[in-house]
N, C-alpha and C. Protein backbone atom coordinates (compact mmCIF):
# COMPACT_ATOMS: atom_id res chain seq x y z
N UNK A 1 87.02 50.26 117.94
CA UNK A 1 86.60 51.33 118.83
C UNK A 1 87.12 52.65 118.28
N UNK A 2 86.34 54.04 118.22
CA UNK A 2 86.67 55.02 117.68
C UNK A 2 87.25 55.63 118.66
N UNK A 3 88.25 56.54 118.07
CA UNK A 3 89.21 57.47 119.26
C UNK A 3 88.42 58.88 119.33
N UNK A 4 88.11 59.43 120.82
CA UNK A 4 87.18 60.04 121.11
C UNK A 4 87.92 61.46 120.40
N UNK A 5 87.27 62.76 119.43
CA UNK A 5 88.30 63.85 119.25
C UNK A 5 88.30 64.50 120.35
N UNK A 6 89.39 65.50 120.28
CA UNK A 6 89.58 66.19 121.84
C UNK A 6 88.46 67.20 121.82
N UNK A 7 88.12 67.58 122.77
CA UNK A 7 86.87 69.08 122.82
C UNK A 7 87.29 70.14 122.45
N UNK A 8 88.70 70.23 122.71
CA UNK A 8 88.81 71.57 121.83
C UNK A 8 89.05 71.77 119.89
N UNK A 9 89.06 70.75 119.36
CA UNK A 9 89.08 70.61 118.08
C UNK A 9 87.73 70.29 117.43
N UNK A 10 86.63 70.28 118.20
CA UNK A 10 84.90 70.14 117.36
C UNK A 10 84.86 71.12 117.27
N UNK A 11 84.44 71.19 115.68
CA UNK A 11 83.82 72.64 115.29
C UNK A 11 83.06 73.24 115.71
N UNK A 12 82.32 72.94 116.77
CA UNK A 12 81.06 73.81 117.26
C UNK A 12 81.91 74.04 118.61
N UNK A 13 83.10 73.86 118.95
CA UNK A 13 83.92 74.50 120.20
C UNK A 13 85.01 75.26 119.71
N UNK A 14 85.43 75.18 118.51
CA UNK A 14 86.14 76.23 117.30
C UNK A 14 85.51 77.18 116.65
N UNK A 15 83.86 77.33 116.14
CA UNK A 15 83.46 78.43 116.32
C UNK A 15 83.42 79.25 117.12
N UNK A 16 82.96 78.55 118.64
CA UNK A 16 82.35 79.56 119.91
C UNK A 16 83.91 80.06 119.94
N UNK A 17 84.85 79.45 119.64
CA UNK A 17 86.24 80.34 120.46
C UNK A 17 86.22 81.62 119.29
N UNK A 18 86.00 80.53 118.01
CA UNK A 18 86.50 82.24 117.11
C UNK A 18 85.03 83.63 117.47
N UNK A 19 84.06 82.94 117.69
CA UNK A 19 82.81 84.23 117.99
C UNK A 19 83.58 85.03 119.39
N UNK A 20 83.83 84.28 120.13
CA UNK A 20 84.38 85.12 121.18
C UNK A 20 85.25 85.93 120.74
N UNK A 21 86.30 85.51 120.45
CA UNK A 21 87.79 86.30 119.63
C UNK A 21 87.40 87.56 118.60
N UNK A 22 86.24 87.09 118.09
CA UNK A 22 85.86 88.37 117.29
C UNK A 22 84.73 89.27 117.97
N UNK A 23 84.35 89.03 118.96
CA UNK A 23 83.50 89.57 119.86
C UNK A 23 85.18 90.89 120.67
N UNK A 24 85.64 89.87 121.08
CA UNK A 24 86.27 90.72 122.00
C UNK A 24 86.85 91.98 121.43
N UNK A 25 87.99 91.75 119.68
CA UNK A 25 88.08 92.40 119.08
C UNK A 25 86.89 93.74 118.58
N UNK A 26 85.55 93.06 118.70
CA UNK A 26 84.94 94.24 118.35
C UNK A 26 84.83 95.27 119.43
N UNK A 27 84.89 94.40 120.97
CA UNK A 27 84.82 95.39 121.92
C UNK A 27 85.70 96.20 122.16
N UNK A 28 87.26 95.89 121.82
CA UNK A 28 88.47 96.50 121.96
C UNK A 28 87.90 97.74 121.07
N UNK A 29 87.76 97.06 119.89
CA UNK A 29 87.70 98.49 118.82
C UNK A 29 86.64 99.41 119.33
N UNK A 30 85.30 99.01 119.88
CA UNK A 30 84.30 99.92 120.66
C UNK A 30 84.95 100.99 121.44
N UNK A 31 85.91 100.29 122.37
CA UNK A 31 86.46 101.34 123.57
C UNK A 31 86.99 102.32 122.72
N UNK A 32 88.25 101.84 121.52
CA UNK A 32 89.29 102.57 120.81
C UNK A 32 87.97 104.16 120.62
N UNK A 33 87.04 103.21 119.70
CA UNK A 33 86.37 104.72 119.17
C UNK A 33 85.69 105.37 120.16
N UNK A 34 85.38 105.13 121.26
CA UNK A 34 84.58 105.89 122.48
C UNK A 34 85.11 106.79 122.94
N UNK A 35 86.58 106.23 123.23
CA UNK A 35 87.89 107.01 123.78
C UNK A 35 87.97 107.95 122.83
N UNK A 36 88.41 107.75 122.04
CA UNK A 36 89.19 108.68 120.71
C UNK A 36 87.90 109.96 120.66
N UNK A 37 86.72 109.21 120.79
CA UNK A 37 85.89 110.93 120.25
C UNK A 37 85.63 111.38 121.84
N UNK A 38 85.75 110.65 122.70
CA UNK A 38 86.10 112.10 123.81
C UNK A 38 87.16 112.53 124.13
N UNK A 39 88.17 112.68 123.16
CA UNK A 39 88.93 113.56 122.95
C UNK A 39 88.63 115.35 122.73
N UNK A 40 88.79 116.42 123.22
CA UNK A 40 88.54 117.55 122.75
C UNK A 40 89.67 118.84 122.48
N UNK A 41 91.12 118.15 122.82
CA UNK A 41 91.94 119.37 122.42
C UNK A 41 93.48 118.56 122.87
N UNK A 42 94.40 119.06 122.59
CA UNK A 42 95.79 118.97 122.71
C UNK A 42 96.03 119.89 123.37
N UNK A 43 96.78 120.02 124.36
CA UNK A 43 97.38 121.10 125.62
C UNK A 43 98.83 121.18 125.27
N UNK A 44 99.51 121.96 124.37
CA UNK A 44 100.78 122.27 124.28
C UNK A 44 101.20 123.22 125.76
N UNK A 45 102.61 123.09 125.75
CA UNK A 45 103.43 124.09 127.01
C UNK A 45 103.06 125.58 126.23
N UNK A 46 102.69 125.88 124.70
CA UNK A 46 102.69 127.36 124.61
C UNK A 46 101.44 127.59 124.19
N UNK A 47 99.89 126.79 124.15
CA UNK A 47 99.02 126.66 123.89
C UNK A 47 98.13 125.61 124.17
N UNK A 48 96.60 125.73 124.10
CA UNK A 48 95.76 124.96 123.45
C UNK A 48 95.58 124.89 122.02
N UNK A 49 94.95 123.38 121.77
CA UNK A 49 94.47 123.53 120.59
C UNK A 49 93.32 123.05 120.79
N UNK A 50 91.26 123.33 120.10
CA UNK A 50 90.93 122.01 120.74
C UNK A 50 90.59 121.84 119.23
N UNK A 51 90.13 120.39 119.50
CA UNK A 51 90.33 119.43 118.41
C UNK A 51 88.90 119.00 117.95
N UNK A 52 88.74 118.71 116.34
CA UNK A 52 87.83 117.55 116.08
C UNK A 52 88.25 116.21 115.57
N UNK A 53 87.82 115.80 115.92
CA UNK A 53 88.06 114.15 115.92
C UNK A 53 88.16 113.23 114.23
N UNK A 54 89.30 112.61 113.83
CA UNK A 54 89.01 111.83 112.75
C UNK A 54 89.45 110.65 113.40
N UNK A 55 88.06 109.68 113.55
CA UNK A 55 88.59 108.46 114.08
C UNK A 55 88.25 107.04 112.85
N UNK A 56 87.08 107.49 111.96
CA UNK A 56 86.94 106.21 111.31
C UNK A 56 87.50 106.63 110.11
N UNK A 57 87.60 105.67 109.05
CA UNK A 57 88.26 105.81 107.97
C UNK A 57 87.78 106.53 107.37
N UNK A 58 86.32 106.68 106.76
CA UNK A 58 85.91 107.69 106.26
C UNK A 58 86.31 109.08 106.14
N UNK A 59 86.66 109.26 108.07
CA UNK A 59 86.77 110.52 108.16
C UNK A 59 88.17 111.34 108.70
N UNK A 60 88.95 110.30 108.37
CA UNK A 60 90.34 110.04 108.43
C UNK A 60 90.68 110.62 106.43
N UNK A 61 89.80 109.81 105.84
CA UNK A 61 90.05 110.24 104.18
C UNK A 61 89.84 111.50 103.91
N UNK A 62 88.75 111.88 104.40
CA UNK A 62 88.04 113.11 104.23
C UNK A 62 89.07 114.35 104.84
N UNK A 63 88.94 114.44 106.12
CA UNK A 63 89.99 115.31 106.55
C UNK A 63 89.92 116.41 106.57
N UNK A 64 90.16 117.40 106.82
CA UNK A 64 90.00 118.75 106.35
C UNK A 64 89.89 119.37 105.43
N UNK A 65 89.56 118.26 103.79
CA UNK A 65 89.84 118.45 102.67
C UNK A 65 88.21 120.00 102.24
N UNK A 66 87.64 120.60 101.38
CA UNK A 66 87.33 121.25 100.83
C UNK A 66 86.90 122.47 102.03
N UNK A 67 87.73 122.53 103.44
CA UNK A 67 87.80 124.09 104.22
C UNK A 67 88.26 124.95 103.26
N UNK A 68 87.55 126.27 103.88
CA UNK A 68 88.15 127.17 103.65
C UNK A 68 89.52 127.38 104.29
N UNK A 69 89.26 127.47 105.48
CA UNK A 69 90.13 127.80 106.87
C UNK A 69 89.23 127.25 108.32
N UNK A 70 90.55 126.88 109.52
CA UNK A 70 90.29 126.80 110.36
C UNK A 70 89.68 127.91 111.24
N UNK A 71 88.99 127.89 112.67
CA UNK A 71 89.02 129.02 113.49
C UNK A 71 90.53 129.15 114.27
N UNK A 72 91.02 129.95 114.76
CA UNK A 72 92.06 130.33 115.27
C UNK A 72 92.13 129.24 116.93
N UNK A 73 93.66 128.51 116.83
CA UNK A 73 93.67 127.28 117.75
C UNK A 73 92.88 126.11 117.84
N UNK A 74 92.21 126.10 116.38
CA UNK A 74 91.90 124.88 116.38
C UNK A 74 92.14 123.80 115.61
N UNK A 75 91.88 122.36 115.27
CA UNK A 75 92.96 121.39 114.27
C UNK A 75 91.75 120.42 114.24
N UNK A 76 92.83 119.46 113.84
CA UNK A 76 91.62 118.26 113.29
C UNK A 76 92.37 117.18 113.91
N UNK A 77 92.10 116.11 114.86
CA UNK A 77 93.30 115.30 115.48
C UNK A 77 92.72 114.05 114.45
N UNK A 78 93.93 113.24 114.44
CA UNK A 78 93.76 111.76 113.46
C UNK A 78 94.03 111.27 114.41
N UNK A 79 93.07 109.74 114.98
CA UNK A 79 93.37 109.41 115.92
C UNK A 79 93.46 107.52 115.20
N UNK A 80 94.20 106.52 115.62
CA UNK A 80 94.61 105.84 114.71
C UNK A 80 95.11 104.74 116.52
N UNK A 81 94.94 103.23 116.16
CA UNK A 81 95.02 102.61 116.71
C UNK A 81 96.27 101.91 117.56
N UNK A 82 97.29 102.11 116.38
CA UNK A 82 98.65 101.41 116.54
C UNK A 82 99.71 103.12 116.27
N UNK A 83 100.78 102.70 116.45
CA UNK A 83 101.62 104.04 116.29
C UNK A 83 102.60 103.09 114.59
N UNK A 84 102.72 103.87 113.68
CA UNK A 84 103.71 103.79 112.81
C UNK A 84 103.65 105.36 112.05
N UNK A 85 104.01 105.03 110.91
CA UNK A 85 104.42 106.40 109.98
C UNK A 85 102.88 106.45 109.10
N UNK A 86 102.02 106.96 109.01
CA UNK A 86 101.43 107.60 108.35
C UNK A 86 101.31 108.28 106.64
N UNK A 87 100.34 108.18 105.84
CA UNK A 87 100.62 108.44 104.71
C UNK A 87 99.25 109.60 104.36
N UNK A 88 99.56 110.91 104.43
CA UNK A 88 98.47 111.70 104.26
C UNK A 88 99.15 112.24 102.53
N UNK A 89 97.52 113.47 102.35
CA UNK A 89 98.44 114.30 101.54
C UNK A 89 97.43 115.65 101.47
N UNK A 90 97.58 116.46 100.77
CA UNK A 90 96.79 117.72 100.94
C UNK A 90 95.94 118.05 99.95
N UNK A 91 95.79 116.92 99.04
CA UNK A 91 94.58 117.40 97.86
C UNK A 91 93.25 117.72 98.35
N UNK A 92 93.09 118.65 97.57
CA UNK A 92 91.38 119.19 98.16
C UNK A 92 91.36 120.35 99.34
N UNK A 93 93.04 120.78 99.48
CA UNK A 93 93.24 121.52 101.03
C UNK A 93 92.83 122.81 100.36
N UNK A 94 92.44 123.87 100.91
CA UNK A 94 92.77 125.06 100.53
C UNK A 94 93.54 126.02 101.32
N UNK A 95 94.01 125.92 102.09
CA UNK A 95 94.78 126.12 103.23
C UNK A 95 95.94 125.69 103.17
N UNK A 96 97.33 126.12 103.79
CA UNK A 96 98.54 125.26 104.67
C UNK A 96 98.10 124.88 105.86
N UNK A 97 98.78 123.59 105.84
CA UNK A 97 98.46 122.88 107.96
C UNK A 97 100.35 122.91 107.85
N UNK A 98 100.42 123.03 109.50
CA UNK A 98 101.44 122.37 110.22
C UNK A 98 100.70 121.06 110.45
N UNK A 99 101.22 119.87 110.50
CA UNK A 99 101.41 118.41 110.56
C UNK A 99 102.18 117.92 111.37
N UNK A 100 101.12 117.91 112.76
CA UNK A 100 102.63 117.30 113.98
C UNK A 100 102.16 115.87 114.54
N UNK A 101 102.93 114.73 114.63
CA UNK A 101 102.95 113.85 114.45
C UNK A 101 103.41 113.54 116.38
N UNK A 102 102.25 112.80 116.99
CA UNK A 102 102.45 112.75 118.04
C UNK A 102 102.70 111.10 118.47
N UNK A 103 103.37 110.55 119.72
CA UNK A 103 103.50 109.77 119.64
C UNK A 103 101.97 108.95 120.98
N UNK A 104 102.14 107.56 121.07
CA UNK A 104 101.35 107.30 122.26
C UNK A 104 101.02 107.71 122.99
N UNK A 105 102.62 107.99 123.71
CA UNK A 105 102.67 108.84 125.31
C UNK A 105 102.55 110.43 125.68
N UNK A 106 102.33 111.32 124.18
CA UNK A 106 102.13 112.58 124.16
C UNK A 106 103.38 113.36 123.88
N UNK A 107 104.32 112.95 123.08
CA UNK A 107 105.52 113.18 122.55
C UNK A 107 105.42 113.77 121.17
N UNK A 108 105.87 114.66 120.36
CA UNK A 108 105.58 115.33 119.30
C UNK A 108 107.13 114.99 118.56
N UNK A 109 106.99 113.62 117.38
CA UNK A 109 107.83 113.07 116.82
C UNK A 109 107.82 113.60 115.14
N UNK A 110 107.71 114.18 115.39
CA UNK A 110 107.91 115.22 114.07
C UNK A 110 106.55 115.98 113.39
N UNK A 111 107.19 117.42 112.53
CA UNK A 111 106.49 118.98 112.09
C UNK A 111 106.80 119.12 110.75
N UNK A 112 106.00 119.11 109.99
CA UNK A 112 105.86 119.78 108.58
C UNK A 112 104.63 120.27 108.18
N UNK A 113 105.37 121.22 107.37
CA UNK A 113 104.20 122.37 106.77
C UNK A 113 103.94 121.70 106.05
N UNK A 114 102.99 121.42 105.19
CA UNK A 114 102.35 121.71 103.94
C UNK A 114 101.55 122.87 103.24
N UNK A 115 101.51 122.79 101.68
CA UNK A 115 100.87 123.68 100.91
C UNK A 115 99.24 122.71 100.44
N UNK A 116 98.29 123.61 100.01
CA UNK A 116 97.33 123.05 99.59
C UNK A 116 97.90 121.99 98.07
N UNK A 117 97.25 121.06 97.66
CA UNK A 117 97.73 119.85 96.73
C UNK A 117 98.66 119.10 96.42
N UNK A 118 99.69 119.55 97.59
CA UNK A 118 101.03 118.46 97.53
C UNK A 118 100.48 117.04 97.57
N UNK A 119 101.46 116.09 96.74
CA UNK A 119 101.08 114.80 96.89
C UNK A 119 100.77 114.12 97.76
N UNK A 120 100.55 112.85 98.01
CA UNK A 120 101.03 112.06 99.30
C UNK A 120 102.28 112.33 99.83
N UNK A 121 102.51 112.13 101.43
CA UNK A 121 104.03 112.27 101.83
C UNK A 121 103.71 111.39 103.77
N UNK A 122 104.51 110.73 103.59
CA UNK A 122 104.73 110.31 105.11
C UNK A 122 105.10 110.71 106.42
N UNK A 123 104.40 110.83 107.67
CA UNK A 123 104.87 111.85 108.86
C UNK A 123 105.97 110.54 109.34
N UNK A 124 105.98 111.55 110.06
CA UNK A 124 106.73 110.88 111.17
C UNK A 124 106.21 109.58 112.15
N UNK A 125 106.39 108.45 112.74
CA UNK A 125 105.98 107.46 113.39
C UNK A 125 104.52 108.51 114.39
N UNK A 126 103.86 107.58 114.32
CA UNK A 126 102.66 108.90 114.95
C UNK A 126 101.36 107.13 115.34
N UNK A 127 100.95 108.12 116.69
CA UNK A 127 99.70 107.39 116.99
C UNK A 127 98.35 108.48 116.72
N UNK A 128 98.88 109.89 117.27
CA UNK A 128 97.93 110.68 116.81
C UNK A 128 98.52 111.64 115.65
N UNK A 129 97.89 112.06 114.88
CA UNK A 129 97.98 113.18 113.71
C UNK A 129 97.44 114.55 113.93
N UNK A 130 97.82 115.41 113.89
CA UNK A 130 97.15 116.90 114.48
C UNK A 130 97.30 117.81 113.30
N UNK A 131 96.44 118.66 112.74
CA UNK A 131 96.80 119.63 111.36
C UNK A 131 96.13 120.33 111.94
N UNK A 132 96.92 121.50 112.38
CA UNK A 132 96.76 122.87 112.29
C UNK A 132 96.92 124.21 111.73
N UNK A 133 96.39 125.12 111.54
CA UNK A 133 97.21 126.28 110.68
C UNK A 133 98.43 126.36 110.58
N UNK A 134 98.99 126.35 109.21
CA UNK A 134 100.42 127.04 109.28
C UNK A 134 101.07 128.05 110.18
N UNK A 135 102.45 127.63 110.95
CA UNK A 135 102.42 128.45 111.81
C UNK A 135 102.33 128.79 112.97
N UNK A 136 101.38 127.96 113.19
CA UNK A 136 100.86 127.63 114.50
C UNK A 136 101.87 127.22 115.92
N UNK A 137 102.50 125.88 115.32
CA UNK A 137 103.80 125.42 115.91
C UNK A 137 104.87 125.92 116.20
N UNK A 138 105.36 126.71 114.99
CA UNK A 138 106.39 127.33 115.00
C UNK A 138 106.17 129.09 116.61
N UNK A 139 104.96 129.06 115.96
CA UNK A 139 104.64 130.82 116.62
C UNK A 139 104.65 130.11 118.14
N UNK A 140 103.93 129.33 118.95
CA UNK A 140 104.14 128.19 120.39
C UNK A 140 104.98 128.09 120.86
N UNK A 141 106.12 127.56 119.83
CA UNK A 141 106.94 126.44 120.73
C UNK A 141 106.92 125.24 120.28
N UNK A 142 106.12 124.46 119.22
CA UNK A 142 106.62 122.97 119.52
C UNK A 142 107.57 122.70 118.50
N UNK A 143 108.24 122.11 119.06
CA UNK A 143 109.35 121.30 118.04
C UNK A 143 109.34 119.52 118.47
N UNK A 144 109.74 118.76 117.91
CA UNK A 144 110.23 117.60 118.02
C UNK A 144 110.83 117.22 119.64
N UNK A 145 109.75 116.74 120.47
CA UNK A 145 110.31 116.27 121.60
C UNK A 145 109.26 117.17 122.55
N UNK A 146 108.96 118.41 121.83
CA UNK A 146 107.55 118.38 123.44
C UNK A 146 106.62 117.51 123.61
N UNK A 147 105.81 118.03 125.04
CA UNK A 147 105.79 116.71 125.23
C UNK A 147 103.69 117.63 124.97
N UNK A 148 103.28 116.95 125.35
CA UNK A 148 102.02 117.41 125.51
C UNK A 148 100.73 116.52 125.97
N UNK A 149 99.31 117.06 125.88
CA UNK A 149 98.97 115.95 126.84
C UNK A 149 97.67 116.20 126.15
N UNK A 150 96.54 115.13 125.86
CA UNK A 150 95.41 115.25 125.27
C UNK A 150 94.42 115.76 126.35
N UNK A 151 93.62 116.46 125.98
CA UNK A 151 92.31 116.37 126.57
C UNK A 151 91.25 116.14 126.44
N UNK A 152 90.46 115.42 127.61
CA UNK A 152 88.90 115.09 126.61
C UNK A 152 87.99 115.68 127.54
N UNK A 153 86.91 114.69 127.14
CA UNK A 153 85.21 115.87 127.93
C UNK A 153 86.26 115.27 129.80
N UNK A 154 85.97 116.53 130.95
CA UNK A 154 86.06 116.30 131.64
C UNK A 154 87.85 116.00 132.20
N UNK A 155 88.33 116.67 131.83
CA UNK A 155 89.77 116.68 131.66
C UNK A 155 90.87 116.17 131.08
N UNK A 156 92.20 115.23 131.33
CA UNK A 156 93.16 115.04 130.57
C UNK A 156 93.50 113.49 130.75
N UNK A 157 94.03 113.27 129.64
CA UNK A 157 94.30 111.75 129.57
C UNK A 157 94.59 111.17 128.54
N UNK A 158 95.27 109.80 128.29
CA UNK A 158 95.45 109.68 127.16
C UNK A 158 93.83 109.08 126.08
C-alpha cells in the first residue's frame, strides 16, 4: 500500500503557494511605487521643498545627473524601500546638492555637500534621499535630528 503524500508538499499545491507569494510581493511593491510618486515635497520647520520623485532604478541612476540647475526650493527625493546607507555619487552633476539623508519616520540622519564629479560616497542610513541646492540646508535650519514630514497630492504623510 502506498503512503498517501501530504497536500501541502504536491507540486501543483507548491506552485499555487509560491504564485501567491510572488503575487503578493508584487502587490506590496505596487503600493511601495503608488505611494512614493504621490509624494510632492518635504516640509522642513524653515521651509518647503517640493519634490520629484526617483522611485525606480532607472531613475534612481539617472538622478539629477546632466541639469543645469534646480528651480529655487526644489530637489529630487530618492525614495527606496528599506532604510540602510546608500551609495550615490555626482558624476554627470553640474551643480553642488546638499544630500540629506532622511530616515522612515521623517528624521534627517545626516547632510553633505557635494561638488559636481566626486566619486561614489555613502550617506547616512536613509529611507528617503533628498538633493537639493547647495546651501539650502544650511541657509533653513536643518541639521541632523530635524524632524520633518513628507507631503503628497492632498496633504501629509508618510
Amino acid at each position: 500500500m502506498r503512503t498517501p503524500r501530504p497536500v501541502l508538499s504536491s507540486p501543483a499545491v507548491l506552485g499555487l503557494l509560491g504564485l501567491v507569494a510572488v503575487s503578493a510581493l508584487a502587490g506590496r511593491h505596487f503600493m511601495f511605487v503608488r505611494n512614493a510618486r504621490a509624494l510632492t515635497g518635504v516640509v522642513f520647520p524653515g521651509g518647503l521643498v517640493r519634490v520629484e520623485v526617483a522611485v525606480s532604478r532607472a531613475e534612481r541612476e539617472m538622478g539629477l545627473a546632466g541639469r543645469d540647475s534646480l528651480p529655487p526650493d526644489t530637489g529630487m527625493l530618492f525614495v527606496y524601500p528599506d532604510t540602510r546607507q546608500r551609495r550615490f555619487t555626482t558624476e554627470g552633476m553640474r551643480f553642488s546638492l546638499d544630500i540629506v539623508s532622511l530616515s522612515a519616520d521623517g528624521v534627517v540622519t545626516g547632510i553633505m555637500t557635494r561638488g559636481p564629479g566626486e566619486p561614489g560616497f555613502h550617506t547616512a542610513p536613509a529611507r528617503f534621499v533628498l538633493e537639493i541646492p547647495a546651501g539650502w540646508a544650511a541657509a533653513h535650519g536643518v541639521t541632523a535630528g530635524t524632524r520633518v514630514l513628507l507631503q503628497r497630492e492632498g496633504g501629509t504623510g508618510p
